[in-house]
C-alpha atoms as a PDB file:
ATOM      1  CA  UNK A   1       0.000   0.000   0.000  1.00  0.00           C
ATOM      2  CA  UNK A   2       1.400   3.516  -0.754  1.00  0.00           C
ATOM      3  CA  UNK A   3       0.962   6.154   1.714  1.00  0.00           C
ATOM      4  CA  UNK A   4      -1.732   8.482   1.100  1.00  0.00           C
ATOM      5  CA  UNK A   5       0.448  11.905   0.036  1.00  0.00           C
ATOM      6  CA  UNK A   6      -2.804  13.694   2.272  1.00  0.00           C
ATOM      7  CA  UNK A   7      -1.952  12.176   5.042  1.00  0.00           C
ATOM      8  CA  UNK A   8       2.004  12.281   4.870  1.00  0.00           C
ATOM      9  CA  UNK A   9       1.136  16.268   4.943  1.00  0.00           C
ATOM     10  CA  UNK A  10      -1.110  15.721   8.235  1.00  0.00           C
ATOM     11  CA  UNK A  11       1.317  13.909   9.779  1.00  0.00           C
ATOM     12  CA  UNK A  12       4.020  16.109   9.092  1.00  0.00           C
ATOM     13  CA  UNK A  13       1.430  19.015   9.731  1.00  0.00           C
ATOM     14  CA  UNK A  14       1.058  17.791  13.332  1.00  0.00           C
ATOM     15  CA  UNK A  15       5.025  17.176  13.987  1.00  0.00           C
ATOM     16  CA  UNK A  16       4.544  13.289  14.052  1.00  0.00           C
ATOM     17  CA  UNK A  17       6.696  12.742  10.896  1.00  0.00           C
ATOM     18  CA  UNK A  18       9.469  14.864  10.047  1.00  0.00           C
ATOM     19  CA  UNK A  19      10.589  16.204   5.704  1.00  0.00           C
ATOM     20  CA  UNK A  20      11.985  14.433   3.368  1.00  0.00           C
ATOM     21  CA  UNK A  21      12.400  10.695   4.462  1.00  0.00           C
ATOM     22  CA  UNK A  22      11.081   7.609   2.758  1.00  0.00           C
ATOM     23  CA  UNK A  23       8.634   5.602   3.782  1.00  0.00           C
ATOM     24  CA  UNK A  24       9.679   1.960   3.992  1.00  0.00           C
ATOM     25  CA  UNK A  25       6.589  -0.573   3.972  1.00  0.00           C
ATOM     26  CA  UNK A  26       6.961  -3.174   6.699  1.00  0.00           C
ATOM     27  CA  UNK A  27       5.732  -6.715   6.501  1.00  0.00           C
ATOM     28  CA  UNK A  28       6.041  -8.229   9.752  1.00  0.00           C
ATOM     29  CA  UNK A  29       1.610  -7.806  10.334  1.00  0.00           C
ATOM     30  CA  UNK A  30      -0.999  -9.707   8.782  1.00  0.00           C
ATOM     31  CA  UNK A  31      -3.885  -6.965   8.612  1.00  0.00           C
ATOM     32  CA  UNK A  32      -2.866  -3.232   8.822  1.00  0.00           C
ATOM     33  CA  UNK A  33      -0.633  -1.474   6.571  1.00  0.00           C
ATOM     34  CA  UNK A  34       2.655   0.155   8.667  1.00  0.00           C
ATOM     35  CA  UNK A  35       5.384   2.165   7.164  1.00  0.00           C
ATOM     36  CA  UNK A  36       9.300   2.676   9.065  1.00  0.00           C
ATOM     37  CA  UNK A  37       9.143   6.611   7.984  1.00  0.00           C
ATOM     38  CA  UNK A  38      12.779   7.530  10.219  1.00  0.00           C
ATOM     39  CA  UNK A  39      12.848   6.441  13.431  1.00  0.00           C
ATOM     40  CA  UNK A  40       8.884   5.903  13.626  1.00  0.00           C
ATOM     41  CA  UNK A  41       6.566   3.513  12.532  1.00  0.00           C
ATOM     42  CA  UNK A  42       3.512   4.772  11.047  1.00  0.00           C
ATOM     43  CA  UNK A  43       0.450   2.180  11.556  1.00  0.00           C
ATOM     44  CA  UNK A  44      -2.577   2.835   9.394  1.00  0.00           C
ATOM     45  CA  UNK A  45      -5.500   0.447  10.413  1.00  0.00           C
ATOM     46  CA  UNK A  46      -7.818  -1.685   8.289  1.00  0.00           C
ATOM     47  CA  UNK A  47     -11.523  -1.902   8.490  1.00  0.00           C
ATOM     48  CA  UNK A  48     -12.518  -4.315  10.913  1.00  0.00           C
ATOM     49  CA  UNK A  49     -13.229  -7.537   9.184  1.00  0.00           C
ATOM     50  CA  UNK A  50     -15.338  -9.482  11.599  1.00  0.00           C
ATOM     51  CA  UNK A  51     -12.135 -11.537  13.078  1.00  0.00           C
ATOM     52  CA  UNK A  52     -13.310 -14.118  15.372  1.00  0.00           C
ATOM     53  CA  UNK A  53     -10.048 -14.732  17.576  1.00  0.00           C
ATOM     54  CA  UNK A  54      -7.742 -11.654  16.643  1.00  0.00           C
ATOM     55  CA  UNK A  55      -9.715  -7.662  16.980  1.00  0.00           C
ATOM     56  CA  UNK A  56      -8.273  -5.006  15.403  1.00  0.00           C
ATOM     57  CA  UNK A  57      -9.245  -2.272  17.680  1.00  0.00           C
ATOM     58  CA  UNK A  58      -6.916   1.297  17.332  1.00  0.00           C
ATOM     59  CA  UNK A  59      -8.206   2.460  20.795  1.00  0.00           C
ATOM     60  CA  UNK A  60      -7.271  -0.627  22.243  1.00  0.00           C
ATOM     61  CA  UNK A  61      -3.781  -0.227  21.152  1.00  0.00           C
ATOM     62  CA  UNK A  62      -3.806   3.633  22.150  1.00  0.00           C
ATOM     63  CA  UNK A  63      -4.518   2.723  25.653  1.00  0.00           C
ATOM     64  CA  UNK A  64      -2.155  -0.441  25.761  1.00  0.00           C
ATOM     65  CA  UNK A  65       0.656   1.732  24.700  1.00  0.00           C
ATOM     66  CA  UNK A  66       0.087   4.548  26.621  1.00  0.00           C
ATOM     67  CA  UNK A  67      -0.874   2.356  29.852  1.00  0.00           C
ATOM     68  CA  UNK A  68       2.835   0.268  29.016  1.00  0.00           C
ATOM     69  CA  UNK A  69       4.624   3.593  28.543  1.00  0.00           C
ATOM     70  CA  UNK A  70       8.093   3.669  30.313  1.00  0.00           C
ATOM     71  CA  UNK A  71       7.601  -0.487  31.191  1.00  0.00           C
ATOM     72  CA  UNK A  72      10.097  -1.836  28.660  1.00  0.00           C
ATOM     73  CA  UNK A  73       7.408  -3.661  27.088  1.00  0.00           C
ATOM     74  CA  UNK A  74       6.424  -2.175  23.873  1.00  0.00           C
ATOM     75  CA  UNK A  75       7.320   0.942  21.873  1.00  0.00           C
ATOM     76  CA  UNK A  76       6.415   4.693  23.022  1.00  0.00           C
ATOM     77  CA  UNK A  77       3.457   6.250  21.327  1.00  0.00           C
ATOM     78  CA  UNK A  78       4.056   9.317  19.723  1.00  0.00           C
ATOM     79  CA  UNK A  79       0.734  10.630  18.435  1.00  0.00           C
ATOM     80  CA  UNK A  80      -2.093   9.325  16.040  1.00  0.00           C
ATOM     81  CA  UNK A  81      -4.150  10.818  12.998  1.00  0.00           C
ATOM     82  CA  UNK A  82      -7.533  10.493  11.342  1.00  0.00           C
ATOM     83  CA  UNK A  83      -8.031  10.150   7.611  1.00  0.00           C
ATOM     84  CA  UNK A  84     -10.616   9.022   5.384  1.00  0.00           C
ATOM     85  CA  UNK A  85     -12.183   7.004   8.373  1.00  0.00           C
ATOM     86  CA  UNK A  86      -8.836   5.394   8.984  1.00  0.00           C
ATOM     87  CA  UNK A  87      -7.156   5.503  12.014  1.00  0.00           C
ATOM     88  CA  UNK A  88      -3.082   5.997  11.742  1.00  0.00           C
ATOM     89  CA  UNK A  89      -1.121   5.900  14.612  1.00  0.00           C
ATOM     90  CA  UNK A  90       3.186   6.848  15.289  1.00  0.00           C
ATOM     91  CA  UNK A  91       5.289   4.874  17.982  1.00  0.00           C
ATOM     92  CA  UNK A  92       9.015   4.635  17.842  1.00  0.00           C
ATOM     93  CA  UNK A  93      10.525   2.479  15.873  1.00  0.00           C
ATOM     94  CA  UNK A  94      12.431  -0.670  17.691  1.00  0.00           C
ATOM     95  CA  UNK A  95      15.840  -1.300  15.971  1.00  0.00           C
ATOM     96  CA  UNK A  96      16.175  -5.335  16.107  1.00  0.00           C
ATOM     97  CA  UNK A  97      14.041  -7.973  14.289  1.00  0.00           C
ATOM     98  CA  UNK A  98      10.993 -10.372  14.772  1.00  0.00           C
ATOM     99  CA  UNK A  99      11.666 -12.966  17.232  1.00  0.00           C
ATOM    100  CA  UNK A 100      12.986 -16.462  15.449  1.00  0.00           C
ATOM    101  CA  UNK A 101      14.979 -17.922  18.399  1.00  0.00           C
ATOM    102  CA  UNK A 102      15.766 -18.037  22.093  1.00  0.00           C
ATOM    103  CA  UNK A 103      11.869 -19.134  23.353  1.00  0.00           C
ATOM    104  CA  UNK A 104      13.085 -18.441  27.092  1.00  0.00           C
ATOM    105  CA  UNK A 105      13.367 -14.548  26.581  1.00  0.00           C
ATOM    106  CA  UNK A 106       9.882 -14.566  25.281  1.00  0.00           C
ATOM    107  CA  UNK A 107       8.192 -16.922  28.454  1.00  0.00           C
ATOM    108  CA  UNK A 108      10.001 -14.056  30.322  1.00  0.00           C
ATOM    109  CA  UNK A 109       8.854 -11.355  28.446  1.00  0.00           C
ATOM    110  CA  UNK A 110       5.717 -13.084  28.936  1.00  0.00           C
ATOM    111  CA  UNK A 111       5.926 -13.299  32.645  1.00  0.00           C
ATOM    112  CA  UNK A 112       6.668  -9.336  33.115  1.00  0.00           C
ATOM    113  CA  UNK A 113       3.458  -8.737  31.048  1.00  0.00           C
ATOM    114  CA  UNK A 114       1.154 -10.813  33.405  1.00  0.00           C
ATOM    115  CA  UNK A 115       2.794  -9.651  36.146  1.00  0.00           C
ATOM    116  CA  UNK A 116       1.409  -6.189  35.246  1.00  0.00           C
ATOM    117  CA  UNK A 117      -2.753  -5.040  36.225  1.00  0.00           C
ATOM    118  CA  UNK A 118      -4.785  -4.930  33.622  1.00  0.00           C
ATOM    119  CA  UNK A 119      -6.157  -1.515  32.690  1.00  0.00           C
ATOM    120  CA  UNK A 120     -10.110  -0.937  32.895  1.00  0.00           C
ATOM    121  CA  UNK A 121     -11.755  -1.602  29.677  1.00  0.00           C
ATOM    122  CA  UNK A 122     -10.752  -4.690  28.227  1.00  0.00           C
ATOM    123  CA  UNK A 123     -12.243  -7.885  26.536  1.00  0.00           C
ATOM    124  CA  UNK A 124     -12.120 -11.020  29.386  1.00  0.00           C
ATOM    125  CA  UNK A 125     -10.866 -13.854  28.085  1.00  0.00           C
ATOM    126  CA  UNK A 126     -11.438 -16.517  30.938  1.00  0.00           C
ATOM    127  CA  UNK A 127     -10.201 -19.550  29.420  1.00  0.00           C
ATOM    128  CA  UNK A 128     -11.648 -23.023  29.898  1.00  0.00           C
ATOM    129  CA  UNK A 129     -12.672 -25.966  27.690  1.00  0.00           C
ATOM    130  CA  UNK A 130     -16.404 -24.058  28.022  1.00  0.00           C
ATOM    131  CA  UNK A 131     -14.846 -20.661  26.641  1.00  0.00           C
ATOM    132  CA  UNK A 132     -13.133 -22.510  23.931  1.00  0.00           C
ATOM    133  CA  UNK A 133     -16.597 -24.237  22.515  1.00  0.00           C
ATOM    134  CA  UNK A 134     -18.635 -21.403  22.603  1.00  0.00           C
ATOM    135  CA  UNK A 135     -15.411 -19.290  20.225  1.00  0.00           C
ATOM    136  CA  UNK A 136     -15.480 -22.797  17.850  1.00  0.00           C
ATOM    137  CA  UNK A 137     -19.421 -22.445  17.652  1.00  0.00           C
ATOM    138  CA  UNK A 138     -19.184 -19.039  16.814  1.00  0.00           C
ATOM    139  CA  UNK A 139     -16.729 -19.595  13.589  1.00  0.00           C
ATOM    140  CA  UNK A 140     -18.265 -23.284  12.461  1.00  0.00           C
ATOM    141  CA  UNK A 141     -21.026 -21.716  10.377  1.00  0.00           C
ATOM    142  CA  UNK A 142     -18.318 -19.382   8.491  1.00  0.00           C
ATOM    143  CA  UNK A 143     -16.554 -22.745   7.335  1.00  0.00           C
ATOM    144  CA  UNK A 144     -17.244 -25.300   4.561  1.00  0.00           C
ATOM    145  CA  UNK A 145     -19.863 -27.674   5.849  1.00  0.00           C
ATOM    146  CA  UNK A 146     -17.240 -30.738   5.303  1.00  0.00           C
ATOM    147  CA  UNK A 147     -14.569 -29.494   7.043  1.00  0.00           C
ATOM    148  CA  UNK A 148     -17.155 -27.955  10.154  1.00  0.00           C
ATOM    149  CA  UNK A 149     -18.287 -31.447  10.272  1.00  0.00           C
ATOM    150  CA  UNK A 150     -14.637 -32.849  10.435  1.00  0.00           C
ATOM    151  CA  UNK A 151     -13.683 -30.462  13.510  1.00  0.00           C
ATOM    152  CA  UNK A 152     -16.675 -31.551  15.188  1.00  0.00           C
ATOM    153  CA  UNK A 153     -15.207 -35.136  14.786  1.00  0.00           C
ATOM    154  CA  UNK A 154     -12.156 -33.696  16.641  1.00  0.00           C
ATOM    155  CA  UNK A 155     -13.833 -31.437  19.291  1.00  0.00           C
ATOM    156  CA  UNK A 156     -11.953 -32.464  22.585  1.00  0.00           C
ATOM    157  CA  UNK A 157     -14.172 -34.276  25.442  1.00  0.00           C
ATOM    158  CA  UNK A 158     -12.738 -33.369  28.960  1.00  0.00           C
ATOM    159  CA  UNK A 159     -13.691 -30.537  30.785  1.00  0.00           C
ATOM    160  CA  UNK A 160     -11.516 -27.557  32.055  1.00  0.00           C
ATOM    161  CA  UNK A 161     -12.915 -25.404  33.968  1.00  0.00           C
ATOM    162  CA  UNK A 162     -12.713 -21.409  33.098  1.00  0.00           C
ATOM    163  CA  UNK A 163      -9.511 -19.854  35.120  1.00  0.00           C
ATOM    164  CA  UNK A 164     -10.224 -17.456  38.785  1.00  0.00           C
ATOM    165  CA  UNK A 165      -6.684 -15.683  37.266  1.00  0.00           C
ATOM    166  CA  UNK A 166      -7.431 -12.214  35.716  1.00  0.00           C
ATOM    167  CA  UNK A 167      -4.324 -10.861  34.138  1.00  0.00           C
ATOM    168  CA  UNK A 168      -3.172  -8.583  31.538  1.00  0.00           C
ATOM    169  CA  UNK A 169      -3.295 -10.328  27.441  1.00  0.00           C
ATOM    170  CA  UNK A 170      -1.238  -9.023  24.904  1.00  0.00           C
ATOM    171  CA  UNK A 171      -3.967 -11.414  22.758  1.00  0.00           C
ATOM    172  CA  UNK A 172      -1.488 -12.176  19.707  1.00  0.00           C
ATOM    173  CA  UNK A 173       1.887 -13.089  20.840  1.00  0.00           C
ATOM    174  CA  UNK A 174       3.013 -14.505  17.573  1.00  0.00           C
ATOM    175  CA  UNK A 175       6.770 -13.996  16.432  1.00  0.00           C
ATOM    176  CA  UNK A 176       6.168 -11.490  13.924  1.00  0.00           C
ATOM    177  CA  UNK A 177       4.277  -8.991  17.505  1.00  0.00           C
ATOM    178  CA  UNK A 178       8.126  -9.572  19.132  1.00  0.00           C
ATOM    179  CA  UNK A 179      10.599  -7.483  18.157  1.00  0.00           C
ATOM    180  CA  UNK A 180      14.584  -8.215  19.703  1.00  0.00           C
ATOM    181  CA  UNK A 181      15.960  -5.124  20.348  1.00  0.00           C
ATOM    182  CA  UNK A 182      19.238  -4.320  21.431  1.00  0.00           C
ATOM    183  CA  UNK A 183      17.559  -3.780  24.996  1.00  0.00           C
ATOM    184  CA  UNK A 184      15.618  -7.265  25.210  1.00  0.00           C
ATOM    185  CA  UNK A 185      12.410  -8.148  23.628  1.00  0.00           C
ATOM    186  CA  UNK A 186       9.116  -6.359  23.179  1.00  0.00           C
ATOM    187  CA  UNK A 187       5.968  -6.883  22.466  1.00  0.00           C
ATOM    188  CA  UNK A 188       3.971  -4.282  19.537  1.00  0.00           C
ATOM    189  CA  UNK A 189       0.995  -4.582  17.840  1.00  0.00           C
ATOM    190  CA  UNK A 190      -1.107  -4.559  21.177  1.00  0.00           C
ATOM    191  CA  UNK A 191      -4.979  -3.671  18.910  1.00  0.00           C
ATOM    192  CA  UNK A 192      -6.931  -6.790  20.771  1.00  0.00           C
ATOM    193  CA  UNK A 193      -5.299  -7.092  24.257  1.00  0.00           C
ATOM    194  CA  UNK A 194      -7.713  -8.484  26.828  1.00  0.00           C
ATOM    195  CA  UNK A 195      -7.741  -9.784  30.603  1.00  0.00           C
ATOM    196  CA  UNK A 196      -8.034 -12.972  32.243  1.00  0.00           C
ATOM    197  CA  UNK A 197      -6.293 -16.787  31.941  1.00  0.00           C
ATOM    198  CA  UNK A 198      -2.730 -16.092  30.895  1.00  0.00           C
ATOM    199  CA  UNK A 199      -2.434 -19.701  29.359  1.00  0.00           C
ATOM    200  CA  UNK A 200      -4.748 -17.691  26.592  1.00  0.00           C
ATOM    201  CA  UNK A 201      -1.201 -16.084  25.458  1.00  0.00           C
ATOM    202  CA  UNK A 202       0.697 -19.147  26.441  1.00  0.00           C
ATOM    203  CA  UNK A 203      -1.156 -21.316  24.075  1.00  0.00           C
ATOM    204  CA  UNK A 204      -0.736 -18.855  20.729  1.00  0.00           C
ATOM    205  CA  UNK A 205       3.115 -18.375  21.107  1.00  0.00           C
ATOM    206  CA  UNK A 206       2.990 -22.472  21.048  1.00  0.00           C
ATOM    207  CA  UNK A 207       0.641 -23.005  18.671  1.00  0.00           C
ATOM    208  CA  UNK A 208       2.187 -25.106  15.942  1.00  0.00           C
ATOM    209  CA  UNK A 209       0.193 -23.067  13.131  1.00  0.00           C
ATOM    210  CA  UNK A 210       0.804 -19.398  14.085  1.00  0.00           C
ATOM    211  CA  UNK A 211       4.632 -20.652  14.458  1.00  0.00           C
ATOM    212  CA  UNK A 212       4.362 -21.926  10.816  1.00  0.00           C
ATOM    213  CA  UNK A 213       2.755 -18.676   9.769  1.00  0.00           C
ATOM    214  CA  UNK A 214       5.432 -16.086  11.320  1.00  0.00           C
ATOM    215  CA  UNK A 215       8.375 -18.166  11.391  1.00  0.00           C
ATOM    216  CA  UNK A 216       8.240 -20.741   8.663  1.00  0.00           C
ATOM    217  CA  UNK A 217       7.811 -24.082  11.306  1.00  0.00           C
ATOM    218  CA  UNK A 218       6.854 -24.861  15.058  1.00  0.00           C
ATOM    219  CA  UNK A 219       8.898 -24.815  17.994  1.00  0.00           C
ATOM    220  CA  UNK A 220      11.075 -27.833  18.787  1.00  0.00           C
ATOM    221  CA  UNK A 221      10.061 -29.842  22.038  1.00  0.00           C
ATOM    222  CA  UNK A 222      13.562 -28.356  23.318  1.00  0.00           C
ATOM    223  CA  UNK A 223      12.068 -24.477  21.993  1.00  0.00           C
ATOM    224  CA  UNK A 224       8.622 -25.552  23.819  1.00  0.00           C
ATOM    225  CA  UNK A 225      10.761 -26.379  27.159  1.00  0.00           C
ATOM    226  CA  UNK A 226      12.450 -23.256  27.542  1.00  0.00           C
ATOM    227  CA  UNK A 227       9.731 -21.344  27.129  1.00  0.00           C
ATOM    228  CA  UNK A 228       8.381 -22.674  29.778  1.00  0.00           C
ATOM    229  CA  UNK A 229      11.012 -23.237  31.783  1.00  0.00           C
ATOM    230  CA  UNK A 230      11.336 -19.217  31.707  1.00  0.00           C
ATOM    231  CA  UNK A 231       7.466 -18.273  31.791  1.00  0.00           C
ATOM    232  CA  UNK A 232       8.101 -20.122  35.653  1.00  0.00           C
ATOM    233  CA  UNK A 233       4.606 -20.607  36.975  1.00  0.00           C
ATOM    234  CA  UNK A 234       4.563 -24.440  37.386  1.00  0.00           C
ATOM    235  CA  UNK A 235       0.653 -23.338  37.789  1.00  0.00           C
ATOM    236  CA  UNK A 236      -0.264 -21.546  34.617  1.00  0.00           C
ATOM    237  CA  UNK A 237       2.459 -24.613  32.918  1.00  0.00           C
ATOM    238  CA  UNK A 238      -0.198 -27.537  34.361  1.00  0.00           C
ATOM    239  CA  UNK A 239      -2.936 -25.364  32.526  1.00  0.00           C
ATOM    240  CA  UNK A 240      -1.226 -25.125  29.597  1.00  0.00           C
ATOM    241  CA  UNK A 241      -1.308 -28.756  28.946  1.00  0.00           C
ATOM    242  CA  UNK A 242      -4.323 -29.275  30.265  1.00  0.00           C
ATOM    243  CA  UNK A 243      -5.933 -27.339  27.723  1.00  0.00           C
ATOM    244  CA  UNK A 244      -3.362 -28.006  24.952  1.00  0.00           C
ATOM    245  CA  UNK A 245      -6.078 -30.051  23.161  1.00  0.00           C
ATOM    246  CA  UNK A 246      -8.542 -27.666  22.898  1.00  0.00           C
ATOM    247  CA  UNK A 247      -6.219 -24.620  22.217  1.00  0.00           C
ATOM    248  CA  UNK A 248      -5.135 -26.998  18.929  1.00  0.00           C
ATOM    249  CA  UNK A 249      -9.130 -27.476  18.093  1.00  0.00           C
ATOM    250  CA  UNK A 250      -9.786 -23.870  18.636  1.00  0.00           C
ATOM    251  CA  UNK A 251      -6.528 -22.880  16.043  1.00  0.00           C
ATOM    252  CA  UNK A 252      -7.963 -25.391  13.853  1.00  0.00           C
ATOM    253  CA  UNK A 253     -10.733 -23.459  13.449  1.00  0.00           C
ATOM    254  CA  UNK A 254      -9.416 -20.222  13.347  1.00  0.00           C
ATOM    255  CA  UNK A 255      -7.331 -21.401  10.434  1.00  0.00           C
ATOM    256  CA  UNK A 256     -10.027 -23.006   8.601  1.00  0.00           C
ATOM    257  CA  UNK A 257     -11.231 -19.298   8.520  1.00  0.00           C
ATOM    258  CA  UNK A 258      -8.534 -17.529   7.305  1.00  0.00           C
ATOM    259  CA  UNK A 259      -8.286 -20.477   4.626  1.00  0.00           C
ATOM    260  CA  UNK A 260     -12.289 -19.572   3.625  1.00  0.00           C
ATOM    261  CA  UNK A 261     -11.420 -16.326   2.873  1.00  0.00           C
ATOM    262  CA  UNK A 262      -8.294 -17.145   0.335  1.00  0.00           C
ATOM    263  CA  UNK A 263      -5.380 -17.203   2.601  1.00  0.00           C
ATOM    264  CA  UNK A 264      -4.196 -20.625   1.944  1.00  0.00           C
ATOM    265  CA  UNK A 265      -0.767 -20.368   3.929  1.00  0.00           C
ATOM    266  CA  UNK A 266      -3.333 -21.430   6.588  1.00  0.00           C
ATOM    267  CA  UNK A 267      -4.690 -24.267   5.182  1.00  0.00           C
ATOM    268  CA  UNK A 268      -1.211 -25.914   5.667  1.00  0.00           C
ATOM    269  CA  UNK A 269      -0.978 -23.896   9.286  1.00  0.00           C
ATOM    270  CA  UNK A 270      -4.350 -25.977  10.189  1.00  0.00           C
ATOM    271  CA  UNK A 271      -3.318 -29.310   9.524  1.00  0.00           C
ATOM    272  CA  UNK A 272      -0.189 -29.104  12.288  1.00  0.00           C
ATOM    273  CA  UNK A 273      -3.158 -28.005  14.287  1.00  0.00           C
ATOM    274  CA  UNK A 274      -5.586 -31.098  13.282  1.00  0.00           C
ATOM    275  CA  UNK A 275      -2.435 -33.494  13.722  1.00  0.00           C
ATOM    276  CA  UNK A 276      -2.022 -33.134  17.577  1.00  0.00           C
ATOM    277  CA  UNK A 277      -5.653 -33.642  18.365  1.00  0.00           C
END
């Protein structure tokens, strides 16, 4: 996407841009369109397009970054604009790249953001086999009948009950949302945070599919270990695996969705998933 030449004037208007430098298109995200213009990132959101799992909210992400300011979590807001309807936003930009090794500084990265309140406002996301069913329910009649009827087949039978834990979600902690920086790993892209069970994030950094996606393959057993190893909440670790099977039936689906709407990388992405239930 080029940048709309109206709103590299607003933004340079308003002091959030400064003359004469390019604007580099970034592909790290799946859904908005972001530009490195200097040392800023310029993030211009998409319409909302009815995402079961993942929302692409621009006040949520306003609030996360402000709320995470000075935390050495994510980057440091630095304004926002409105054009056309869409809703840009400038943080600093983090020198370093998307996260491809070292799984133990993420589970600690992990651990620092659920160590953190949640801020009033957000979506809960309590967890729990019951939690998970109602989300598949909600995406089955978006899928081919054939393969609907096929994750049905696969739909997990024990029960886990919804977590008492309430803490702060980033809500998409895949590797191309961590950034290594010279100064340790962050977390950006923060547009559908949410509170409650923190084996919610847990589960998506492991999932074999979103691995696949962002990286190119999923974690080794050795990759899976450290994480954990480093997240260090033997607690949260036990619900983790406990739930593994439904997290893996409620990717499946998720996938299946993407892969309805032409983006067949995901068709692939949903098969790891199928294969561990």
């Amino acid at each position: 996407m080029t940048p709309d030449p109206e709103l590299q004037f607003l933004l340079l208007r308003d002091g959030l841009i400064g003359p004469d430098l390019s604007w580099q298109p970034l592909h790290g995200g799946q859904t908005n369109s972001l530009w490195r213009v200097g040392d800023r990132v310029v993030k211009c959101f998409a319409a909302q397009d009815g995402n079961p799992r993942f929302p692409n909210d621009p006040g949520q992400e306003i609030t996360m970054l402000r709320y995470l300011s000075g935390q050495a979590i994510a980057p440091r807001l630095l304004g926002r604009a409105d054009h056309l309807g869409m809703t840009c936003l400038v943080y600093e930009h983090l020198a370093g790249k998307s996260w491809h090794q070292d799984a133990a500084q993420v589970g600690a990265l992990l651990r620092r953001v659920h160590s953190l309140p949640a801020p009033n406002g957000l979506r809960v996301l309590p967890g729990g086999s019951d939690a998970v069913f109602q989300q598949v329910q909600s995406i089955l009649p978006d899928l081919p009948v054939d393969l609907a009827a096929r994750l049905n087949r696969k739909r997990p039978t024990h029960s886990v009950p919804a977590s008492q834990v309430r803490v702060l979600l980033h809500g998409d902690v895949v590797p191309g949302n961590i950034v290594v920086a010279p100064q340790g790993a962050r977390l950006i892209d923060w547009q559908c945070p949410a509170q409650g069970d923190p084996a919610e994030d847990l589960a998506i950094f492991l999932s074999p599919a979103m691995q696949l996606i962002y990286r190119g393959g999923p974690l080794s057993d050795q990759e899976r270990a450290d994480f954990l190893v480093a997240y260090d909440d033997p607690a949260v670790c036990a619900r983790v695996q406990a739930m593994q099977p439904w997290h893996h039936w409620a990717m499946a689906a998720y996938c299946g969705w993407k892969a309805a709407r032409g983006a067949q990388n995901y068709a692939q992405a949903m098969a790891l998933e199928l294969a561990e239930l």
